[in-house]
N, C-alpha and C. Protein backbone atom coordinates (compact mmCIF):
# COMPACT_ATOMS: atom_id res chain seq x y z
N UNK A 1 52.19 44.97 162.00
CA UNK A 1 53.54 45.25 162.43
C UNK A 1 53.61 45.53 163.93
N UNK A 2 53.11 46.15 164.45
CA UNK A 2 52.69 46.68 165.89
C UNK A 2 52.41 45.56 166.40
N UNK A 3 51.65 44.27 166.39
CA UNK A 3 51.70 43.52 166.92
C UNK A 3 52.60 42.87 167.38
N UNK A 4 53.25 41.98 166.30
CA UNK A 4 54.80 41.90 166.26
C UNK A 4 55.87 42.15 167.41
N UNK A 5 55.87 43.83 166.89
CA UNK A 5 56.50 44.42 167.48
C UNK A 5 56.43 44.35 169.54
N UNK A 6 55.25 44.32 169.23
CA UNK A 6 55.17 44.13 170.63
C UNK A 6 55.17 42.61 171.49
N UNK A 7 54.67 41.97 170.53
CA UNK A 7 55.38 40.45 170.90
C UNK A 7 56.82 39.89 171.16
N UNK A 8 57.28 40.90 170.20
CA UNK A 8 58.74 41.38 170.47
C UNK A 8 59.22 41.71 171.79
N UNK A 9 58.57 42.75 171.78
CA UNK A 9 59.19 43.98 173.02
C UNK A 9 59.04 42.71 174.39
N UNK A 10 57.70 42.24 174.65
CA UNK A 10 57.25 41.12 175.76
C UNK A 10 58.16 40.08 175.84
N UNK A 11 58.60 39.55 174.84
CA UNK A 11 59.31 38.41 175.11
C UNK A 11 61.15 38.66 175.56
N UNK A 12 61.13 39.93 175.24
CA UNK A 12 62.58 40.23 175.70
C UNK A 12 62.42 41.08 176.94
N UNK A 13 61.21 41.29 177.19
CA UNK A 13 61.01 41.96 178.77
C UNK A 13 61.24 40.65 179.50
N UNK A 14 60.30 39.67 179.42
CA UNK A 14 60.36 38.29 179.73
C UNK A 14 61.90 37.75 180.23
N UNK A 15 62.56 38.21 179.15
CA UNK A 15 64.28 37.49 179.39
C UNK A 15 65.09 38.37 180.13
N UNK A 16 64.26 39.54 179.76
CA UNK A 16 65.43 40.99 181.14
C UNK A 16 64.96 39.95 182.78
N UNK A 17 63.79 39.97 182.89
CA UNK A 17 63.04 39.56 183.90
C UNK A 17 63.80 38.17 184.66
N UNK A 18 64.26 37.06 183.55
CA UNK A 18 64.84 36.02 184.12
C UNK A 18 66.22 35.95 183.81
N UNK A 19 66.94 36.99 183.59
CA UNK A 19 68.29 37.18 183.87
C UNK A 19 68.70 38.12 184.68
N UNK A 20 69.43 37.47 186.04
CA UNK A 20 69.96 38.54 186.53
C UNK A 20 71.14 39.09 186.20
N UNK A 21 71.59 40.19 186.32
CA UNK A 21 73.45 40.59 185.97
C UNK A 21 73.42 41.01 187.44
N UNK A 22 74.33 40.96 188.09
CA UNK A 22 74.96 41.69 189.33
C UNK A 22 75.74 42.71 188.83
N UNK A 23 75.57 43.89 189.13
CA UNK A 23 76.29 45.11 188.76
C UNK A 23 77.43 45.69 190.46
N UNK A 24 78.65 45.23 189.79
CA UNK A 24 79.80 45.40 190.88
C UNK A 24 79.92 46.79 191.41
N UNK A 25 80.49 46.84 192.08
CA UNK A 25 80.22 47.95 193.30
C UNK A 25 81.78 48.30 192.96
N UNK A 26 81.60 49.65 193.39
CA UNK A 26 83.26 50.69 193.16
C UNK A 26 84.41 49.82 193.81
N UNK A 27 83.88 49.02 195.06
CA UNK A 27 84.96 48.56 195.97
C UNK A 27 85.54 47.66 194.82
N UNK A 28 84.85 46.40 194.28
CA UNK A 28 85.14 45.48 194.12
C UNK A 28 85.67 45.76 192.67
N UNK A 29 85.49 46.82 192.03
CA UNK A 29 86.11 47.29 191.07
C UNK A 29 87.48 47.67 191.64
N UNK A 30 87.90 48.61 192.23
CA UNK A 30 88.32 49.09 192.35
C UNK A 30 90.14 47.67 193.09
N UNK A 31 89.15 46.85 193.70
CA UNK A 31 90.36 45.91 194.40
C UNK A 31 90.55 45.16 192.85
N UNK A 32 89.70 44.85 192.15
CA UNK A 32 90.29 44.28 190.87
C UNK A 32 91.53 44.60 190.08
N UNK A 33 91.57 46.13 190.21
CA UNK A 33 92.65 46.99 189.40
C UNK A 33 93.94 46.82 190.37
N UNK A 34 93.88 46.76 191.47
CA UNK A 34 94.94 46.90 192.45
C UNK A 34 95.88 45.45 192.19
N UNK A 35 94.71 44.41 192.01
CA UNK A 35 95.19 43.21 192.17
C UNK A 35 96.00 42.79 190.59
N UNK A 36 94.89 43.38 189.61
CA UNK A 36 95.83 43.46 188.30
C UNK A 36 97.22 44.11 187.96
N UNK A 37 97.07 44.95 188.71
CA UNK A 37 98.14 46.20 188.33
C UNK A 37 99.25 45.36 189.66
N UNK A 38 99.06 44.53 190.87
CA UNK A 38 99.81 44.08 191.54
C UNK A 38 100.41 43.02 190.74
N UNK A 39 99.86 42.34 189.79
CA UNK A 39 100.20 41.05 189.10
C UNK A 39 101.07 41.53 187.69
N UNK A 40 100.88 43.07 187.25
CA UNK A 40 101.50 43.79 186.04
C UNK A 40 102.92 43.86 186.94
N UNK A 41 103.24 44.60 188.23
CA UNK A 41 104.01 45.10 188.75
C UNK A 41 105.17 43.47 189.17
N UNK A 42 104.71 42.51 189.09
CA UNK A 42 105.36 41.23 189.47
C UNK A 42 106.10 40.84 188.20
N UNK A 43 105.15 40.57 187.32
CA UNK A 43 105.62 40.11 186.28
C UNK A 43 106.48 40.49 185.66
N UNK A 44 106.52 42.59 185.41
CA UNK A 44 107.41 43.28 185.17
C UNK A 44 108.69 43.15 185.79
N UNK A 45 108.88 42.81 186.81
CA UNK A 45 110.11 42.98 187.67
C UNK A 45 110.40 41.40 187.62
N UNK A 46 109.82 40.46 187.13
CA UNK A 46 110.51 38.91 186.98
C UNK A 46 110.95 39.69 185.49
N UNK A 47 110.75 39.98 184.41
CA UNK A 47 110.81 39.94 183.30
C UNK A 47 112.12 41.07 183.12
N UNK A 48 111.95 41.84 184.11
CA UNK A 48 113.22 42.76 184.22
C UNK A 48 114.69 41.98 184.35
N UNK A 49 114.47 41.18 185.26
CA UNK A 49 115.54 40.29 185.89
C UNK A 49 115.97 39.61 184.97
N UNK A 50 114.72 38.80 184.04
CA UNK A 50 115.58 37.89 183.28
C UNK A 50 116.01 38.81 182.13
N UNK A 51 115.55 39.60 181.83
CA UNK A 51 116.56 40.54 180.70
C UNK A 51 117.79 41.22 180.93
N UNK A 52 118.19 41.21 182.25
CA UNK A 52 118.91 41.71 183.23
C UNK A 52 120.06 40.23 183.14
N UNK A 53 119.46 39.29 183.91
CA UNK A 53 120.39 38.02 183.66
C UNK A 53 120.91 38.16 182.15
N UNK A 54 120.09 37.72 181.03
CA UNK A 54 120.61 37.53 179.48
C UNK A 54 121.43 38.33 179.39
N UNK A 55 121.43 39.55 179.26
CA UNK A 55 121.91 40.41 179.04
C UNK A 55 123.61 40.60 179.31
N UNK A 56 123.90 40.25 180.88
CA UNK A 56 124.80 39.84 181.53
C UNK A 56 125.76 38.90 180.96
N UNK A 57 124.75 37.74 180.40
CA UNK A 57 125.40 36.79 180.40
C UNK A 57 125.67 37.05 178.57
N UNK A 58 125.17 37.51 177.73
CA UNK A 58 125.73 38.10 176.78
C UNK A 58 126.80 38.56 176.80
N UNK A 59 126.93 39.23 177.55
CA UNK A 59 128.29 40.24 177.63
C UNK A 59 129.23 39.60 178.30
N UNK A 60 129.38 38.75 179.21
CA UNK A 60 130.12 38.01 179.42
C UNK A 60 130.34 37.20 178.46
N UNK A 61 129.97 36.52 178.02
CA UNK A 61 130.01 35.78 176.74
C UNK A 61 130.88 36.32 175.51
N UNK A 62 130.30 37.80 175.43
CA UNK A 62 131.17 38.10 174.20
C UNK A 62 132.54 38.83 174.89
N UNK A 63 132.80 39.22 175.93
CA UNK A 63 134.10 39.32 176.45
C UNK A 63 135.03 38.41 176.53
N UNK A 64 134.42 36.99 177.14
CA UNK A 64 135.35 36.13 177.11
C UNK A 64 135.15 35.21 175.47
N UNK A 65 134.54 35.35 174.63
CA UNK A 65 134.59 34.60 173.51
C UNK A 65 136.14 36.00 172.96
N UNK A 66 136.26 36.82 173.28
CA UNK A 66 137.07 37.80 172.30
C UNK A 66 138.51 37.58 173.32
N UNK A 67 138.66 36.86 174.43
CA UNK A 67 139.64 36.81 175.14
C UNK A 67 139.88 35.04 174.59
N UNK A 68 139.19 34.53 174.11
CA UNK A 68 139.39 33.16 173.61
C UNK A 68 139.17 32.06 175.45
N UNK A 69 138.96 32.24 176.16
CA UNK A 69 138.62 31.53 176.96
C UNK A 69 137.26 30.79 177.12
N UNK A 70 137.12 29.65 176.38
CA UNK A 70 135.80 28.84 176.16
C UNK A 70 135.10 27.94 177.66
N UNK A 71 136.28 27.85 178.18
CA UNK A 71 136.20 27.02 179.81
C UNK A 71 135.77 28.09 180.23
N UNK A 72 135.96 29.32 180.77
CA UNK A 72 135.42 30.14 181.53
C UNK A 72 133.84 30.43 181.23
N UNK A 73 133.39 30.72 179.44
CA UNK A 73 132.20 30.93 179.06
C UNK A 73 130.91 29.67 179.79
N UNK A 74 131.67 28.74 179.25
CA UNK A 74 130.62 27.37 180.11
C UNK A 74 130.62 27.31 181.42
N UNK A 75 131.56 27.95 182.39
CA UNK A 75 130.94 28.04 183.99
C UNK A 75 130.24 29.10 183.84
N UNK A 76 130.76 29.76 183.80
CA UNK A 76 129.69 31.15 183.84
C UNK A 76 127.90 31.36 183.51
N UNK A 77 128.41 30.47 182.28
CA UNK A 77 126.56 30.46 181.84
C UNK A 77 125.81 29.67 182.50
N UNK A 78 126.49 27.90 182.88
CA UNK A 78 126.11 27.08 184.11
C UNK A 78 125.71 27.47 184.95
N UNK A 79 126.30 28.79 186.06
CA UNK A 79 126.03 29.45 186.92
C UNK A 79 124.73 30.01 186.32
N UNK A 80 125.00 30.75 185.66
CA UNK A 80 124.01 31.91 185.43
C UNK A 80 121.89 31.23 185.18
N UNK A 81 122.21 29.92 184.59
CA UNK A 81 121.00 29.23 184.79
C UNK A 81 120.98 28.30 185.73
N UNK A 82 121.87 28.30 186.51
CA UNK A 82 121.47 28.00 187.87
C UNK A 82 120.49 29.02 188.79
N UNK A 83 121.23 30.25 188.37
CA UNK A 83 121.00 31.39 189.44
C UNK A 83 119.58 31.98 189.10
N UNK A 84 119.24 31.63 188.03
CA UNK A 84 117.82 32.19 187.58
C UNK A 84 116.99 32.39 188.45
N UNK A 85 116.52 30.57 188.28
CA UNK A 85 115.44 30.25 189.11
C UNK A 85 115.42 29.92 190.44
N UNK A 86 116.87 30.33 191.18
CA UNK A 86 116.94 31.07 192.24
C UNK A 86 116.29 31.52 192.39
N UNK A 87 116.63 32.83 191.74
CA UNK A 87 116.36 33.92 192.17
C UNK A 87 114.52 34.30 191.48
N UNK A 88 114.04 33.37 190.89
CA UNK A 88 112.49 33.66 190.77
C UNK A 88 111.93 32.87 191.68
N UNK A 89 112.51 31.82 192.40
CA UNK A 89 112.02 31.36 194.13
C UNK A 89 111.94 32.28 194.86
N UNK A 90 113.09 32.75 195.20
CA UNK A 90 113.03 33.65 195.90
C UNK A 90 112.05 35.16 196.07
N UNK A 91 111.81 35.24 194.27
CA UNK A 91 111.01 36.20 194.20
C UNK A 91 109.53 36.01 194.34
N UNK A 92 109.69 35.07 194.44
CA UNK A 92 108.06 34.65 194.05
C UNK A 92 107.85 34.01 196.01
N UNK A 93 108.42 33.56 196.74
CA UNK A 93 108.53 33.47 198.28
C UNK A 93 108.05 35.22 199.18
N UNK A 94 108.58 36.30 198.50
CA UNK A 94 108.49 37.66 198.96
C UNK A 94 107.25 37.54 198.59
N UNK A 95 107.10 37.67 197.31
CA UNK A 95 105.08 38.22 196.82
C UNK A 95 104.36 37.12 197.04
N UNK A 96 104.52 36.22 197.41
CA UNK A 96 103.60 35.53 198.32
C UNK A 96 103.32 35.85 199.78
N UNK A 97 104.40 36.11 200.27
CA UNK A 97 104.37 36.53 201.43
C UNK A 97 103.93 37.96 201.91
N UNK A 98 104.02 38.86 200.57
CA UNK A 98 103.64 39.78 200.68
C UNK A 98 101.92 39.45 200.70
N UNK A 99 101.32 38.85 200.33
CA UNK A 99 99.73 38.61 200.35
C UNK A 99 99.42 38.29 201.82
């Protein structure tokens, strides 16, 4: 068994030996989280907007569906997916620029 065992132990010393791992350094940890938590903080605030748009445009929707004006509902929403992806150009022009 001991033999074995130690034929064992050698051949996985062997493989520690020809694998390296690079073990990351605080910095590079540390810019990882910044950059994640910068990409949480983007996404959140696109995702705000468009729940922000829907939302809007819900309620417009059910105001003017209860006022019976159907012409007004179809510009409005036209607009409103127009204005989207506006406004995620635009957002996405700042946090680029912010880099």
């Amino acid at each position: 068994m001991s033999k074995e065992t130690d034929e064992l132990l050698s051949a996985m010393k062997q493989i520690d030996e020809l694998t390296e791992v690079e073990i990351p350094t605080l910095n590079t940890i540390t810019q990882k989280i910044s950059l994640h938590q910068q990409q949480k903080r983007s996404s959140y605030v696109k995702e705000l907007i468009l729940f922000i748009c829907v939302a809007c445009s819900l309620f417009v929707g059910a105001i003017l569906l209860s006022l019976q004006t159907p012409m007004n509902l179809i510009i409005i929403q036209v607009l409103g997916f127009i204005a989207i992806p506006l406004i995620f150009m635009r957002d996405k022009k700042k946090i680029e620029s912010e880099w």
